[in-house]
C-alpha atoms as a PDB file:
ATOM      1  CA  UNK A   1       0.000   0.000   0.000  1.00  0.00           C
ATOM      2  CA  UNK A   2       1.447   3.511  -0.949  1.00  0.00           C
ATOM      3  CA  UNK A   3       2.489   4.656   2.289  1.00  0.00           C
ATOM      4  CA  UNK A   4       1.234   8.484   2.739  1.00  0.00           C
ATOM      5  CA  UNK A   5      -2.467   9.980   1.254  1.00  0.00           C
ATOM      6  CA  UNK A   6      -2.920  13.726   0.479  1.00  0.00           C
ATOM      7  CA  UNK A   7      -5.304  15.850   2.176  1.00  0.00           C
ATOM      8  CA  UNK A   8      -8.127  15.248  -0.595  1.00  0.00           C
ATOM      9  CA  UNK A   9      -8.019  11.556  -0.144  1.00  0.00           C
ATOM     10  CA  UNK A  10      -8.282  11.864   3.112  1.00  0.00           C
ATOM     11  CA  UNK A  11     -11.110  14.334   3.435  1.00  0.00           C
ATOM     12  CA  UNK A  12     -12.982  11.550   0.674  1.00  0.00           C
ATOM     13  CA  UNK A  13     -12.033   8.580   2.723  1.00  0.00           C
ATOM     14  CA  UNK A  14     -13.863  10.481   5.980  1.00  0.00           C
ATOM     15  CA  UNK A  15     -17.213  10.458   4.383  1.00  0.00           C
ATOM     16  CA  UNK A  16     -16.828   6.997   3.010  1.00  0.00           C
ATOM     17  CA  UNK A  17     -18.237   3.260   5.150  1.00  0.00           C
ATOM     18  CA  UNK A  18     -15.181   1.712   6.099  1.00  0.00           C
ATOM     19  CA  UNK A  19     -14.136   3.308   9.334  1.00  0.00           C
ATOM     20  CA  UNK A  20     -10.655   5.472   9.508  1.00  0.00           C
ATOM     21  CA  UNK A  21      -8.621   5.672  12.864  1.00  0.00           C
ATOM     22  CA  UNK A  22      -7.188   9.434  12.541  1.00  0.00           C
ATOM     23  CA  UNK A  23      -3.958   9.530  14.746  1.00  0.00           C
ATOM     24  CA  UNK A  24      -3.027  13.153  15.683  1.00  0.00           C
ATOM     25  CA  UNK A  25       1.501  12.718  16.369  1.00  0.00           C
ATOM     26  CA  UNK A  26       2.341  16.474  17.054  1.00  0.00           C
ATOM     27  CA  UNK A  27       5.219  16.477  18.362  1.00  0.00           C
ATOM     28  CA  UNK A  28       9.048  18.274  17.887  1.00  0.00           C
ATOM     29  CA  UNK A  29      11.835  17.583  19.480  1.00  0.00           C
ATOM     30  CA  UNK A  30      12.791  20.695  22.054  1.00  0.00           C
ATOM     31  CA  UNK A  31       9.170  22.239  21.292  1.00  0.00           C
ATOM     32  CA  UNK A  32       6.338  22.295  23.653  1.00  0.00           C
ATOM     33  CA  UNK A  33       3.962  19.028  24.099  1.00  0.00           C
ATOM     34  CA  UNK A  34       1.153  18.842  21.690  1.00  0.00           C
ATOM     35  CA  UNK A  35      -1.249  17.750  23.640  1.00  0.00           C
ATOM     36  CA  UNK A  36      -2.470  21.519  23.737  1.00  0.00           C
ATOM     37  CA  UNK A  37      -2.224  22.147  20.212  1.00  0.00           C
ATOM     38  CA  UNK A  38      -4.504  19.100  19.702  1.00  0.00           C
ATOM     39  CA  UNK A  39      -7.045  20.323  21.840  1.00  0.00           C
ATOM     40  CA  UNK A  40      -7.452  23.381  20.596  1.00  0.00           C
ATOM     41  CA  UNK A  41      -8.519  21.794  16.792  1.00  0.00           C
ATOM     42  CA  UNK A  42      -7.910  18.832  14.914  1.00  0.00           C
ATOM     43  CA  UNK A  43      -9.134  16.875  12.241  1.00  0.00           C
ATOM     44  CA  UNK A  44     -12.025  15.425  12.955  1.00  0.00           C
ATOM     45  CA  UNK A  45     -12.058  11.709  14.897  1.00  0.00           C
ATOM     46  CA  UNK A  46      -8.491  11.980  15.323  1.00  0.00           C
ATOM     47  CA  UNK A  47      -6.906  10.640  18.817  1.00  0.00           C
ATOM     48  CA  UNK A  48      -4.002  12.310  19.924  1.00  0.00           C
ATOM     49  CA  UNK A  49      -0.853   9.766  20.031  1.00  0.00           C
ATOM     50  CA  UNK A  50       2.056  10.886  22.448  1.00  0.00           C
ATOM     51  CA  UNK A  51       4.971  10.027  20.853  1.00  0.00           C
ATOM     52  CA  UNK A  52       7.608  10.196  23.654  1.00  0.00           C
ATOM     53  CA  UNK A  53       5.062   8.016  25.901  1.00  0.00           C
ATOM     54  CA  UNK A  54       3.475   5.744  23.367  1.00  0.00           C
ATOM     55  CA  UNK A  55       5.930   5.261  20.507  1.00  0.00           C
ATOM     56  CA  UNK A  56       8.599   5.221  22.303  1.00  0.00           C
ATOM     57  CA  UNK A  57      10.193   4.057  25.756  1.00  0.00           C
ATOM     58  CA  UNK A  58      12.237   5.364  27.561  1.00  0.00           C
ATOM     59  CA  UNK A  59      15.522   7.039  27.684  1.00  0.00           C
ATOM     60  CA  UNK A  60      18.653   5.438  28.140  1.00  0.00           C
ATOM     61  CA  UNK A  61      21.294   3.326  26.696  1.00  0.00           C
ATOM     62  CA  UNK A  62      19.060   2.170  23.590  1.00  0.00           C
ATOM     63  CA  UNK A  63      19.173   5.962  22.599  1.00  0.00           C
ATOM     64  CA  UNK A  64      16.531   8.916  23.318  1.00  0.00           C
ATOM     65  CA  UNK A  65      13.754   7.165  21.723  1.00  0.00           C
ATOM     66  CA  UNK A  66      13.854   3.609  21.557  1.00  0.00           C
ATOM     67  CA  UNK A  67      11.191   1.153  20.747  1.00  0.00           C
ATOM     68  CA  UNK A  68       8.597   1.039  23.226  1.00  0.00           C
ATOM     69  CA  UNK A  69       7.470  -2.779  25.117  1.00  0.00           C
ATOM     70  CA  UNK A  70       5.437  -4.032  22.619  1.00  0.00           C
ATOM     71  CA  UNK A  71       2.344  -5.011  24.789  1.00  0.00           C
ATOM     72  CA  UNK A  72       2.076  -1.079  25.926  1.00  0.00           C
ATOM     73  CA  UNK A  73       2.279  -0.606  22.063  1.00  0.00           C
ATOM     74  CA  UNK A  74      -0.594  -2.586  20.918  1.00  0.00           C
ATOM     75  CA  UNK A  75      -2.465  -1.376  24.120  1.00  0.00           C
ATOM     76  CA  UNK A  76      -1.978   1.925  23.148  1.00  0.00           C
ATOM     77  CA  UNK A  77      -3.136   1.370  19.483  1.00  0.00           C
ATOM     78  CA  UNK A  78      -6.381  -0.294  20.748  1.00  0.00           C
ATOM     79  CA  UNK A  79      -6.910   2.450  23.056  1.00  0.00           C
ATOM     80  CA  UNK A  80      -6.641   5.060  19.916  1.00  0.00           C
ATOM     81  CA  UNK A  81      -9.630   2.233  18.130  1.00  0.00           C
ATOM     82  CA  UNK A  82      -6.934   0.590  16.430  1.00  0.00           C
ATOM     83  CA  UNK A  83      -8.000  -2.953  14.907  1.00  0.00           C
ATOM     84  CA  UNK A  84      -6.728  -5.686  12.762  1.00  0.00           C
ATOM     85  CA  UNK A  85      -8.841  -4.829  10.257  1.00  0.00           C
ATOM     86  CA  UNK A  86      -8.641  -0.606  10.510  1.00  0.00           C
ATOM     87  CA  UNK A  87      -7.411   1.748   7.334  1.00  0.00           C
ATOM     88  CA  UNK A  88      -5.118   4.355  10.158  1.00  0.00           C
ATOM     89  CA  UNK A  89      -3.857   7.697   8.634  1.00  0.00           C
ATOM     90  CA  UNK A  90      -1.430   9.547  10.939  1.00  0.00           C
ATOM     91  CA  UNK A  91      -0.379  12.996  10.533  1.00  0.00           C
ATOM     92  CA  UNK A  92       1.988  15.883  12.522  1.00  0.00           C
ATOM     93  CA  UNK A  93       2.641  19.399  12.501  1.00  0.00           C
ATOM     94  CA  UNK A  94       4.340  19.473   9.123  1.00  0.00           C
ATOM     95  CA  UNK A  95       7.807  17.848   9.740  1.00  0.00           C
ATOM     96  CA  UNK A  96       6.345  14.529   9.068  1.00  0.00           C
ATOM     97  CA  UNK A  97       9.088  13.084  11.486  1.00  0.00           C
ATOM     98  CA  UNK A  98       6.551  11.713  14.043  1.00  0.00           C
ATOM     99  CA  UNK A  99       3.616  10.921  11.993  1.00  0.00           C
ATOM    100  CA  UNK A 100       5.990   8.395   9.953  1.00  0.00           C
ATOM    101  CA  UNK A 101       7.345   6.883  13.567  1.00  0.00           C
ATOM    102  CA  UNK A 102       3.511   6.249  14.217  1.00  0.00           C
ATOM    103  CA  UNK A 103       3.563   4.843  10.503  1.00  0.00           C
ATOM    104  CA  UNK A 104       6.953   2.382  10.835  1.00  0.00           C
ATOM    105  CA  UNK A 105       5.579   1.181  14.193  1.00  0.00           C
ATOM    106  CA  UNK A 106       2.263  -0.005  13.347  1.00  0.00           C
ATOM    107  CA  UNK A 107       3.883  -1.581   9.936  1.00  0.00           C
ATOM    108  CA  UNK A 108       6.809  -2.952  11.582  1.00  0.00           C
ATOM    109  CA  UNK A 109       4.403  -4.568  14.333  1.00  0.00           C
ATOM    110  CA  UNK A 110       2.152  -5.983  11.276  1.00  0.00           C
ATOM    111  CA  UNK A 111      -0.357  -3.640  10.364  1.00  0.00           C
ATOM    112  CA  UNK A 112      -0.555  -3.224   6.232  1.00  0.00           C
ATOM    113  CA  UNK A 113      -3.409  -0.391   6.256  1.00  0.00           C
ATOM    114  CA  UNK A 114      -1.545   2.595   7.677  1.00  0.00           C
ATOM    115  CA  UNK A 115      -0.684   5.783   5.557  1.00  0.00           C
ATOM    116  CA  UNK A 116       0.615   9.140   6.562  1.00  0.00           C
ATOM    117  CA  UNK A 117      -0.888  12.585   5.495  1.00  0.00           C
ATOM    118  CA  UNK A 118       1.235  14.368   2.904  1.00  0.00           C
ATOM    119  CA  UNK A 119       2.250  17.743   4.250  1.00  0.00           C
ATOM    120  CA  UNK A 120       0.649  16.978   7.750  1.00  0.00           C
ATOM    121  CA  UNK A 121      -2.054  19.101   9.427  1.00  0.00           C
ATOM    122  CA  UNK A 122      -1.063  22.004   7.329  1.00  0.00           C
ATOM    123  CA  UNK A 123      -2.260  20.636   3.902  1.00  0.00           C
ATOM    124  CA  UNK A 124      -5.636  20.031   5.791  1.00  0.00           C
ATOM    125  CA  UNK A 125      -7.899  22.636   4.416  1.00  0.00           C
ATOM    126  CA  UNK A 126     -11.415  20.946   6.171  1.00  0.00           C
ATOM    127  CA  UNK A 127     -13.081  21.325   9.035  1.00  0.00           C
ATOM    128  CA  UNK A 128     -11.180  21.440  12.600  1.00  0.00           C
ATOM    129  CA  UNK A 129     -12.611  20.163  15.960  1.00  0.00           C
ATOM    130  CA  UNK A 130     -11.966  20.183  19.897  1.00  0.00           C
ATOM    131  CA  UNK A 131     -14.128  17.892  20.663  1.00  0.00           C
ATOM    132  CA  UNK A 132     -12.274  14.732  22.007  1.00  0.00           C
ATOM    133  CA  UNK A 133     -13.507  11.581  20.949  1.00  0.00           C
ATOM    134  CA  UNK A 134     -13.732   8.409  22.951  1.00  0.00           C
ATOM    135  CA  UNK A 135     -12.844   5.837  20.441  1.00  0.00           C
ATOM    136  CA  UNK A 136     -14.230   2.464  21.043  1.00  0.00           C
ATOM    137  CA  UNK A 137     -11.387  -0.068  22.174  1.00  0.00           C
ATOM    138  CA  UNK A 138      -9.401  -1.761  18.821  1.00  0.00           C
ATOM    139  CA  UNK A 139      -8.350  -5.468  18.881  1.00  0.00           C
ATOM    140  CA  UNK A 140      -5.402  -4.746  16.992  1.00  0.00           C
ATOM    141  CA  UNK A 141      -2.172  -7.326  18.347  1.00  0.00           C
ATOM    142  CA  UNK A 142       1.675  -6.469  17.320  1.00  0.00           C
ATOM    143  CA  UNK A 143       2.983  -8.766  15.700  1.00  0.00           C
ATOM    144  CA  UNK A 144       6.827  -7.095  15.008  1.00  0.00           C
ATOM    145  CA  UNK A 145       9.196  -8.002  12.294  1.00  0.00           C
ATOM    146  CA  UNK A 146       7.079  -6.752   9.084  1.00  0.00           C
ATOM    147  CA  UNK A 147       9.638  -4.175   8.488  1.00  0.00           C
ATOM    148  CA  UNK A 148      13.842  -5.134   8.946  1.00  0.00           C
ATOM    149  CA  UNK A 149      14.840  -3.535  12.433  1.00  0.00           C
ATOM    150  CA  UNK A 150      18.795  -2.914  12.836  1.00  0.00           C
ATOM    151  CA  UNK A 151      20.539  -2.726  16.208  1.00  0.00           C
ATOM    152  CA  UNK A 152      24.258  -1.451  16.606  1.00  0.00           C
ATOM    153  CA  UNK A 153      25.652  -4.634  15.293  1.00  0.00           C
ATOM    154  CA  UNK A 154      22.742  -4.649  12.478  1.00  0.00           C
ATOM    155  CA  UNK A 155      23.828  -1.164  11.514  1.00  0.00           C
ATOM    156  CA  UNK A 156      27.817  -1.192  11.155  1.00  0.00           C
ATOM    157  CA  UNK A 157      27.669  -4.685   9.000  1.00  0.00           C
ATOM    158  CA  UNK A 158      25.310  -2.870   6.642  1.00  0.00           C
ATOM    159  CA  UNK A 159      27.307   0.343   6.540  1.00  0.00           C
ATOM    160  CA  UNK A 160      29.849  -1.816   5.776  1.00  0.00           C
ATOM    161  CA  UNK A 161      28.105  -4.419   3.236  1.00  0.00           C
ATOM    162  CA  UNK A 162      25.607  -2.467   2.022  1.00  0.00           C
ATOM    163  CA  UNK A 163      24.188   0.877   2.602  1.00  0.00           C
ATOM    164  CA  UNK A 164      23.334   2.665   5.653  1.00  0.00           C
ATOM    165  CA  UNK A 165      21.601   6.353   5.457  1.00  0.00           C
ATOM    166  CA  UNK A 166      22.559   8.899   7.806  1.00  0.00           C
ATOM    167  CA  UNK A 167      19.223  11.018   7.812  1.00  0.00           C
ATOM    168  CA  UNK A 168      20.121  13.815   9.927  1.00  0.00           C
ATOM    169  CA  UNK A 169      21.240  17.448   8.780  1.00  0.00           C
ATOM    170  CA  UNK A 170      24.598  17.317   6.909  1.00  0.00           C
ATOM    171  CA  UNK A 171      26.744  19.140   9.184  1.00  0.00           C
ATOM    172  CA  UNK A 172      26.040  16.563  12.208  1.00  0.00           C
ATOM    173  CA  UNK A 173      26.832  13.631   9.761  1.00  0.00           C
ATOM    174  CA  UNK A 174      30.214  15.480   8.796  1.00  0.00           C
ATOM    175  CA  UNK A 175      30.826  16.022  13.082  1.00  0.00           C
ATOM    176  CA  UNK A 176      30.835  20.262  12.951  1.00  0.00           C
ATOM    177  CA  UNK A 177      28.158  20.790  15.059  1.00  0.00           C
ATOM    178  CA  UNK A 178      25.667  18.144  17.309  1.00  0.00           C
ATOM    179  CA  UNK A 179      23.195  20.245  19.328  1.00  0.00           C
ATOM    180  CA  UNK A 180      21.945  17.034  21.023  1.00  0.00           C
ATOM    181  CA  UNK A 181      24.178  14.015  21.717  1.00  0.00           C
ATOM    182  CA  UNK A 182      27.583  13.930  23.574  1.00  0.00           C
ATOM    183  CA  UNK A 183      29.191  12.827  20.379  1.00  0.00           C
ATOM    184  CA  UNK A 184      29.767  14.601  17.099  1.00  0.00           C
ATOM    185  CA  UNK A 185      30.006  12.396  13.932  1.00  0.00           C
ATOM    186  CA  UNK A 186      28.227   9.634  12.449  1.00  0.00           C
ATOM    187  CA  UNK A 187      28.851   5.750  12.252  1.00  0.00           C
ATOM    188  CA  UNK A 188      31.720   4.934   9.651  1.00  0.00           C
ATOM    189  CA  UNK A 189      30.364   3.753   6.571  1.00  0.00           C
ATOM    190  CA  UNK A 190      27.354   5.503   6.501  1.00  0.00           C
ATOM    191  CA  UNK A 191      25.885   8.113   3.866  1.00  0.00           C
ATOM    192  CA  UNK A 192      24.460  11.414   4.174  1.00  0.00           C
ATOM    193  CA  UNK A 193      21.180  11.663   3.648  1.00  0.00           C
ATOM    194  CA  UNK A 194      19.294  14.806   4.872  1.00  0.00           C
ATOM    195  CA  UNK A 195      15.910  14.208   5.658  1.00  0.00           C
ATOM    196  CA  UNK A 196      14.779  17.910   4.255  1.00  0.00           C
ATOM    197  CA  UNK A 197      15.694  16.242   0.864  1.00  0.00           C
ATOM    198  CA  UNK A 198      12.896  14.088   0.485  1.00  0.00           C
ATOM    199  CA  UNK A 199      10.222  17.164   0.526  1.00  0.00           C
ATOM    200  CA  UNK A 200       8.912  19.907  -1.448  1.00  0.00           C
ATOM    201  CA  UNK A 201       9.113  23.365   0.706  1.00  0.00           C
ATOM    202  CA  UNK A 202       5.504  22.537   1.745  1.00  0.00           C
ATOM    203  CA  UNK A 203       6.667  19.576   3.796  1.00  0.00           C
ATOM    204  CA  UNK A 204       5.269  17.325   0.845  1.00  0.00           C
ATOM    205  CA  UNK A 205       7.037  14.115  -0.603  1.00  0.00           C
ATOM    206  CA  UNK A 206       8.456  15.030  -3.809  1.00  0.00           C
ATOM    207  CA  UNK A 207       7.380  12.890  -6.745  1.00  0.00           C
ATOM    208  CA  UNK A 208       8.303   9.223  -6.910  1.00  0.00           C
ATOM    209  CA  UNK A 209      10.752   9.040  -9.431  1.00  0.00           C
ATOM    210  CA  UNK A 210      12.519  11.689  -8.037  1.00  0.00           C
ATOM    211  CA  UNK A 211      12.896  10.209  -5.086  1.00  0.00           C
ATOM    212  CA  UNK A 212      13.795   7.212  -6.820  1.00  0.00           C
ATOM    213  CA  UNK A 213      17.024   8.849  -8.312  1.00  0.00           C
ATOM    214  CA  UNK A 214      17.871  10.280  -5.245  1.00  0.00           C
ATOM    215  CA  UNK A 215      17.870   7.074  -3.230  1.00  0.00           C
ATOM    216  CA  UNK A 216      19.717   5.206  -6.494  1.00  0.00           C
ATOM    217  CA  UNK A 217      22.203   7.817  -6.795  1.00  0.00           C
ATOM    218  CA  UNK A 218      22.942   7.086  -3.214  1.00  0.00           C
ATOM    219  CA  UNK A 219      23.489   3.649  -4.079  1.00  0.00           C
ATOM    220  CA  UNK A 220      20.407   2.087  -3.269  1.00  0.00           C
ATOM    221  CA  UNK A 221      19.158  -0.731  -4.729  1.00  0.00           C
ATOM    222  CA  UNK A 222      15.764  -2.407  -4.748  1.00  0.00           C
ATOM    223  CA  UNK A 223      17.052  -5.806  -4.463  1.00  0.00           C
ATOM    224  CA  UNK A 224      18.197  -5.484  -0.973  1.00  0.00           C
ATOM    225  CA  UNK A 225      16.976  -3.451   2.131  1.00  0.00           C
ATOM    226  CA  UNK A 226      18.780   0.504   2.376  1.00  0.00           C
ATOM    227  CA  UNK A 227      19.512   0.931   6.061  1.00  0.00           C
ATOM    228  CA  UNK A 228      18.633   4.572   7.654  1.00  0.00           C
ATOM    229  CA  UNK A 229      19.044   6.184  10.920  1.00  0.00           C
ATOM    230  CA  UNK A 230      18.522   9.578  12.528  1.00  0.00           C
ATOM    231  CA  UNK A 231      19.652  10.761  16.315  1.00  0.00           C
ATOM    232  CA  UNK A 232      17.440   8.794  17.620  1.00  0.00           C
ATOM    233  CA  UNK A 233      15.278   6.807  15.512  1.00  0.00           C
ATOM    234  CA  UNK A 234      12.559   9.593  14.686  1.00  0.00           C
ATOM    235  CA  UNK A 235      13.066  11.718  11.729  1.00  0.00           C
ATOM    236  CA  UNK A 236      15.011   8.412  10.141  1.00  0.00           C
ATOM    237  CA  UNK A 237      11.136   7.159  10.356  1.00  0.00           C
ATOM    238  CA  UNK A 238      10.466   9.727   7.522  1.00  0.00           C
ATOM    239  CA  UNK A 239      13.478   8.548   5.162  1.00  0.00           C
ATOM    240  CA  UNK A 240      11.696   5.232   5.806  1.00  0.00           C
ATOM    241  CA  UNK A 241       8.711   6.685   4.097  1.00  0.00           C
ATOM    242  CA  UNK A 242      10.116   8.292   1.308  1.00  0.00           C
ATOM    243  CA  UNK A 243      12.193   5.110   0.824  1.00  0.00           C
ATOM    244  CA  UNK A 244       8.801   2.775   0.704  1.00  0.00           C
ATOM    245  CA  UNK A 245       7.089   5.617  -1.630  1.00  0.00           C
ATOM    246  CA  UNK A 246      10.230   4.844  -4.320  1.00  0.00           C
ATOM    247  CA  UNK A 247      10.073   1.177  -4.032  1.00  0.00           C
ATOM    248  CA  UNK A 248      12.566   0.710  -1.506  1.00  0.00           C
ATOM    249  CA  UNK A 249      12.964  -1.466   1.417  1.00  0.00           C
ATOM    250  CA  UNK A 250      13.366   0.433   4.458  1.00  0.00           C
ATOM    251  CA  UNK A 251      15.391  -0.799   7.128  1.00  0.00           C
ATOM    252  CA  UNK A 252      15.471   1.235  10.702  1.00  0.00           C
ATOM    253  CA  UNK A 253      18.040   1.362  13.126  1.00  0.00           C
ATOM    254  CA  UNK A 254      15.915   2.757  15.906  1.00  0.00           C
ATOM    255  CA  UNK A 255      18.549   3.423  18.330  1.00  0.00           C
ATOM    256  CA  UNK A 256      20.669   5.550  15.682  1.00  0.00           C
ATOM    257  CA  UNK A 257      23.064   7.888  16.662  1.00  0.00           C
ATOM    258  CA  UNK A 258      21.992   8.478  20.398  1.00  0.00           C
ATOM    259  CA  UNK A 259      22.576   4.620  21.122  1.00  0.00           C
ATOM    260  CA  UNK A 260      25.356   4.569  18.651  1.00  0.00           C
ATOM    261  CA  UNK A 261      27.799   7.566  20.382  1.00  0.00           C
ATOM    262  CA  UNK A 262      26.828   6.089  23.920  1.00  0.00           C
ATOM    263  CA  UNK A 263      29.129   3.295  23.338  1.00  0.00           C
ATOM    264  CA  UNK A 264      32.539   4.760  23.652  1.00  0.00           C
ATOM    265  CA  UNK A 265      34.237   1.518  22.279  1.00  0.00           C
ATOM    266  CA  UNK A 266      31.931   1.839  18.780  1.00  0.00           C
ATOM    267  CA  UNK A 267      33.995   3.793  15.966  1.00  0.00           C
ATOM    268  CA  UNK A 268      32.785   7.474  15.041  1.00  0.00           C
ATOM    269  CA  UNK A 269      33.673   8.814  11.626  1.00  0.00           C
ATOM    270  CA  UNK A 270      33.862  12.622  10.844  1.00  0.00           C
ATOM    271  CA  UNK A 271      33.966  14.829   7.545  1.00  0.00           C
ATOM    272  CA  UNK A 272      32.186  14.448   4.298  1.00  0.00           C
ATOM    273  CA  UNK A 273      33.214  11.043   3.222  1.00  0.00           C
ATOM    274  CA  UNK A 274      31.712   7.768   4.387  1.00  0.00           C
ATOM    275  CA  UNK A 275      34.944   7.000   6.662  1.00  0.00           C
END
């Protein structure tokens, strides 16, 4: 299934019989929570989904955000109305970093129908409401390993034997500057891959086969899985998308960099080249 749905599908799919779990993932890294935002209007139906207490557990050494327990997962996908057998659409601010971690989690832990909204709640021109709804409980049960998860060891052999995407902002990859973890660099092998590539200036994904020349020109291949990683397993989530979109087979090291650099005994590169 394609992986994300503009704002006019979506706004069709509302009015149509098969019932659509709207899941409402504002959040930004340093910003305030946006549980606020939420209530004060979103699209209608939607259930607000805290990222850094439902996709996520917490801190520590398996990065900033690693993978929650599965069992709070799936209980906090039923809670949202999440079933087996629901078509989910999550959206975000506009980044589309944490409405595509809401999208790799429920398709890593087995669910086909999810899709994320192109451009996020910006590119939503409908109705917005405050009401809260009180979905009625899902039966949807994880069932992980639908999409190829990398640890540490997972990462450096495909740096190394394939290809591993650094998704973060150039200038962290090459070690000048790193605003958030103790380390500056990235993990030897790997290729930059700036997340802000893979969208139009209105937070859109660019066209297919553009994004299929980027990710080939990169060295990607559709024969294998193309490994990707962020600081901490977030806005790598959206490469993941973009990489599905063009055919690709994403495969996430959700610790990334923030598990990676906590290890002083793991090898950090630093400049423009792979290392």
């Amino acid at each position: 299934m394609k992986p994300i749905i503009s704002a006019s599908e979506l706004a069709s799919e509302l009015t149509a019989s098969r019932p659509l779990v709207l899941l409402d993932v504002r959040y930004q890294l340093g910003a305030p929570h946006g549980r606020p935002d939420y209530e004060a209007g979103h699209i209608p139906g939607a259930v607000f989904v805290d990222l850094e207490a439902e996709l996520a557990g917490p801190p520590g050494a398996g990065g900033r955000h690693p993978l929650p327990d599965v069992e709070e997962f799936g209980a906090a996908m039923r809670r949202a109305g999440v079933s087996a057998d629901s078509s989910v659409v999550a959206y975000d601010g506009g980044l589309g970093w944490a409405s595509a971690r809401a999208w790799w989690m429920l398709r890593w832990a087995g669910h086909e129908d999810v899709r994320v909204l192109d451009g996020g709640l910006a590119a939503w021109s409908g109705p917005l409401e405050t009401e809260v709804p009180s979905p009625k409980e899902g039966d949807f049960v994880p069932a992980p390993g639908a999409l190829p998860l990398l640890d540490a060891a997972g990462a450096a052999a495909q740096a190394r034997e394939g290809l591993l995407l650094d998704a973060r902002a150039a200038e962290r990859y090459r070690g000048e500057v790193e605003p958030i973890d103790p380390v500056a660099g990235h993990i030897p092998g790997a290729v930059s891959a700036p997340t802000a590539e893979n969208v139009d200036k209105e937070g859109a994904y660019l066209p297919v086969e553009t994004l299929t020349e980027r990710f080939t020109a990169l060295g990607a291949a559709k024969s294998a899985p193309v490994g990707v990683y962020c600081g901490s397993g977030v806005s790598a989530a959206q490469q993941a998308v973009a990489l599905a979109l063009a055919g690709f087979t994403p495969a996430l090291y959700a610790g990334s960099w923030s598990e990676w650099c906590a290890d002083p005994a793991r090898p950090v590169a630093t400049g423009a080249e792979r290392g």
